[in-house]
N, C-alpha and C. Protein backbone atom coordinates (compact mmCIF):
# COMPACT_ATOMS: atom_id res chain seq x y z
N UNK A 1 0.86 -1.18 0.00
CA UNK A 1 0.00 0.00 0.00
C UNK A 1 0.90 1.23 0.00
N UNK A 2 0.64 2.33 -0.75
CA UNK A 2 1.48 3.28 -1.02
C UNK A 2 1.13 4.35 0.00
N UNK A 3 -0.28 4.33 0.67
CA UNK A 3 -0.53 5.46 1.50
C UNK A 3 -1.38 4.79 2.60
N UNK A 4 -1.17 5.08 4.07
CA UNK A 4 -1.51 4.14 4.74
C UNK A 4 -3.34 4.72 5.20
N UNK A 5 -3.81 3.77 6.08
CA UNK A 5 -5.28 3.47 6.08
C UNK A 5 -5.60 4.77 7.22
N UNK A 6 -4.39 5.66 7.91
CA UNK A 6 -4.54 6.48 7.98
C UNK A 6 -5.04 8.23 7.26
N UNK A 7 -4.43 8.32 6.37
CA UNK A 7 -4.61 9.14 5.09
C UNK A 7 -5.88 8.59 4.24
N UNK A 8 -6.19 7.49 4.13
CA UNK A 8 -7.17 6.82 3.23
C UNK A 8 -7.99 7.89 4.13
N UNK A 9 -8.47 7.59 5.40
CA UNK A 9 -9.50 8.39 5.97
C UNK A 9 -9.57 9.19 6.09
N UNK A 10 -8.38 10.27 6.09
CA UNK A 10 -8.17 11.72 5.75
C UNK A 10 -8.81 12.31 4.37
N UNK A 11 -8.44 11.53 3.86
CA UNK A 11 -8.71 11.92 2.23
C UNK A 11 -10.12 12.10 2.14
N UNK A 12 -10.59 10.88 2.74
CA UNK A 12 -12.10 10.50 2.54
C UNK A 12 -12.95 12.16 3.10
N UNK A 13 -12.47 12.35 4.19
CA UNK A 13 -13.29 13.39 5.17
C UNK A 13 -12.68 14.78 3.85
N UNK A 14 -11.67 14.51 4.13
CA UNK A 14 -11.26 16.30 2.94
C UNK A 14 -12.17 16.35 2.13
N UNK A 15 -12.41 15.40 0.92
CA UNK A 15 -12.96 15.01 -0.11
C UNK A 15 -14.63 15.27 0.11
N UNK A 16 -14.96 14.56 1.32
CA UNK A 16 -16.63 14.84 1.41
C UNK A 16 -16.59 16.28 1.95
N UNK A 17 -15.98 16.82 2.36
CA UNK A 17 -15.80 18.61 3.46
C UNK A 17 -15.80 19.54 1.91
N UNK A 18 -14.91 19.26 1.44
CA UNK A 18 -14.40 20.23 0.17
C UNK A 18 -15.49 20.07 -1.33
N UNK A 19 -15.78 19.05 -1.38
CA UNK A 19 -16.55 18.29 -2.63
C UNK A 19 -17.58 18.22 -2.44
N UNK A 20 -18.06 17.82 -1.16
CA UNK A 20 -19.92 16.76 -0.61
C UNK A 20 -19.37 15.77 -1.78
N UNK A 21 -18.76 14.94 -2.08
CA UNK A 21 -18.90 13.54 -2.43
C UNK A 21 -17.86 12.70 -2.11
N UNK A 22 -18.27 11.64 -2.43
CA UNK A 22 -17.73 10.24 -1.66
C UNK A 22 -16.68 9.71 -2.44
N UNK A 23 -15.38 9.49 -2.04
CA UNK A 23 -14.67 8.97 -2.39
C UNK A 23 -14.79 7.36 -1.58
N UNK A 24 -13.95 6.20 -2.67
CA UNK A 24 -14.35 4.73 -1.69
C UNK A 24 -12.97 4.02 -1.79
N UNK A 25 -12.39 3.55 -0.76
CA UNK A 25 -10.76 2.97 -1.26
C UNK A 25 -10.86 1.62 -1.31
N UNK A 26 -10.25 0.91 -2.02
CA UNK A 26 -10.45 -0.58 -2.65
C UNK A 26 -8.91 -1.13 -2.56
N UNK A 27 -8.52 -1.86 -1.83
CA UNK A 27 -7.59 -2.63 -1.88
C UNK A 27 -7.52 -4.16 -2.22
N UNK A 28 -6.68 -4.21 -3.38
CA UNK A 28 -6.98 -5.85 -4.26
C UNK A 28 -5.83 -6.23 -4.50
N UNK A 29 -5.71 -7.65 -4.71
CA UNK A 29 -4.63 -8.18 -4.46
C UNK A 29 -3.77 -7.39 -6.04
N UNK A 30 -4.44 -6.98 -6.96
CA UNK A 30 -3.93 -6.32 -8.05
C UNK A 30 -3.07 -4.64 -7.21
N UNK A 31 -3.16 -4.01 -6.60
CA UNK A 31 -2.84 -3.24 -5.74
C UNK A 31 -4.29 -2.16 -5.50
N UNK A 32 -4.28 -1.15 -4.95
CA UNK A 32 -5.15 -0.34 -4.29
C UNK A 32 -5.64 0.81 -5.55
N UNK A 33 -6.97 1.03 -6.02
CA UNK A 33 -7.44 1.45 -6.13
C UNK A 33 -8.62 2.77 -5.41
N UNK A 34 -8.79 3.88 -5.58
CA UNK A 34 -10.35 4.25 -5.47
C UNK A 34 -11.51 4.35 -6.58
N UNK A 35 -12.50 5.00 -5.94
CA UNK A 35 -13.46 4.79 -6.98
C UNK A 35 -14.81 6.45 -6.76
N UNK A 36 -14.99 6.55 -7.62
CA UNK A 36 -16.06 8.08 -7.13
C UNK A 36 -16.99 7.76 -7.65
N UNK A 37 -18.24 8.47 -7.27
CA UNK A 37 -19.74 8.19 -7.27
C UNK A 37 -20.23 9.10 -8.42
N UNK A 38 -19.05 9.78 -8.98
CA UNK A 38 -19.94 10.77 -10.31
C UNK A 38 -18.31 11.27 -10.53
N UNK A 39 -18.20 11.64 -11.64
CA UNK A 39 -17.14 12.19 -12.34
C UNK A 39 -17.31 14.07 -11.82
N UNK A 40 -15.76 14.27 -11.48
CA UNK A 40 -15.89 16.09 -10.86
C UNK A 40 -14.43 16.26 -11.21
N UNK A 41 -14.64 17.03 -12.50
CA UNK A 41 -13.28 17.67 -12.65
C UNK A 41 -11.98 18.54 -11.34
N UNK A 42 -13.15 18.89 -10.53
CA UNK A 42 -12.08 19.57 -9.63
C UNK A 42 -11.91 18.55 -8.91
N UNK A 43 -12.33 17.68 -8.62
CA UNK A 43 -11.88 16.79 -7.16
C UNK A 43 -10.88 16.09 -8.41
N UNK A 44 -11.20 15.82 -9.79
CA UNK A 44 -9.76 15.01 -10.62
C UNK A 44 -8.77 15.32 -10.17
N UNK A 45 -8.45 17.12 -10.42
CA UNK A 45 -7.69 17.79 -10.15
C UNK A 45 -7.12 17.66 -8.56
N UNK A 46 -7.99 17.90 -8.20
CA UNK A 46 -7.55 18.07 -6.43
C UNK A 46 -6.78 16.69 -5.74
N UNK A 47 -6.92 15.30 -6.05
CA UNK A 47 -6.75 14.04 -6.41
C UNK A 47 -5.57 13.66 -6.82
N UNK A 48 -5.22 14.58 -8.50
CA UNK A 48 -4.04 14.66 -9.24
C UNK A 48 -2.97 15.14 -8.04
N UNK A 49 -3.03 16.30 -7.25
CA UNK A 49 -2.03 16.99 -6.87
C UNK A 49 -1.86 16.61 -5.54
N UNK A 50 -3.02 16.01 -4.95
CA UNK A 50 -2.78 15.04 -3.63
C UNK A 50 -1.97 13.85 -4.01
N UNK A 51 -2.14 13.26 -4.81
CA UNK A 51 -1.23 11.97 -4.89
C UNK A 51 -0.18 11.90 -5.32
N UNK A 52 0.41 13.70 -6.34
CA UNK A 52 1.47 13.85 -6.86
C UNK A 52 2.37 14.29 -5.50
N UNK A 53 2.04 15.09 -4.60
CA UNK A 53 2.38 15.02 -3.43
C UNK A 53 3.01 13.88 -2.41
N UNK A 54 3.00 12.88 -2.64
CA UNK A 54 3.26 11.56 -2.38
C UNK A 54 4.13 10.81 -3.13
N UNK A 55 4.38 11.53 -3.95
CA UNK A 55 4.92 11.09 -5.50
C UNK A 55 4.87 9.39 -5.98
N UNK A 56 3.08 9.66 -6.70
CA UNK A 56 2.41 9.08 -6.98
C UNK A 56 1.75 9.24 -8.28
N UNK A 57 1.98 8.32 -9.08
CA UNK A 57 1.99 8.72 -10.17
C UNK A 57 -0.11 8.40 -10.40
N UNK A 58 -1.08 9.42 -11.20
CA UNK A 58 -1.98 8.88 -10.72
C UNK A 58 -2.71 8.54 -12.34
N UNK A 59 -3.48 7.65 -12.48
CA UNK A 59 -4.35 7.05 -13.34
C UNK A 59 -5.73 7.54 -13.39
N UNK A 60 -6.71 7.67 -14.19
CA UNK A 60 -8.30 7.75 -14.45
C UNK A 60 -8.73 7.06 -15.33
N UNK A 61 -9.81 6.13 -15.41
CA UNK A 61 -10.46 5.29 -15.98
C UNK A 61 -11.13 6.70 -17.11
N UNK A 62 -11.54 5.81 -18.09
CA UNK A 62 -12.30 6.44 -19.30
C UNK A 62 -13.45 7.96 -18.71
N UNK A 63 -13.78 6.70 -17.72
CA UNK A 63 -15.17 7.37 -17.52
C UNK A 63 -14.40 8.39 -16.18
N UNK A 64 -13.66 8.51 -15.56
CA UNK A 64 -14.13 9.49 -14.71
C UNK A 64 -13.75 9.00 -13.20
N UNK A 65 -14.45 7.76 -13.24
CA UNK A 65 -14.71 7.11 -11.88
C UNK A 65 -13.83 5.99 -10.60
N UNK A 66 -12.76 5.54 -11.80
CA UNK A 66 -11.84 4.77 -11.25
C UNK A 66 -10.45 5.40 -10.80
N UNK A 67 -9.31 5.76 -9.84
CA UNK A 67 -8.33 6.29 -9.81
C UNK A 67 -7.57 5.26 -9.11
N UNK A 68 -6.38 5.26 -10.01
CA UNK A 68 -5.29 4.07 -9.46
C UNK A 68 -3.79 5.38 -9.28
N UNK A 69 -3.39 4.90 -7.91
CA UNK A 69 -2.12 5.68 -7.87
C UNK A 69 -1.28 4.63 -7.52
N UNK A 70 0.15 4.80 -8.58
CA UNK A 70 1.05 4.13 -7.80
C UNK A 70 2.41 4.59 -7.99
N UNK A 71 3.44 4.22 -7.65
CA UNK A 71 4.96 4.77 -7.96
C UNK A 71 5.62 4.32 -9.43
């Protein structure tokens, strides 16, 4: 795991405080994923520069909804 289950819950609360929406973290044996409930360009953004912060390189599915970060 690249960011621990501490921050997962940080993120989560920033994300619903700053946004009102739900971010969801998914950990699979493929490595850790999240996932969002509607596509929001600024939380992309906001997302992008949180995980580049970590230096984390970050991913988006077609649609919007899937975000994979990893090194």
């Amino acid at each position: 795991m690249y960011i621990t289950i501490g921050e997962v819950s940080k993120l989560k609360a920033d994300v619903k405080e700053l946004f009102s929406a739900e971010i969801h973290f998914h950990d699979a044996c493929g490595g850790m994923f999240f996932s969002l409930d509607e596509k929001n360009p600024a939380l992309q953004e906001y997302l992008t520069d949180y995980f580049s912060g970590k230096n984390l390189k970050v991913n988006f599915s077609d649609d919007g909804l899937q975000i994979s970060a990893m090194r």
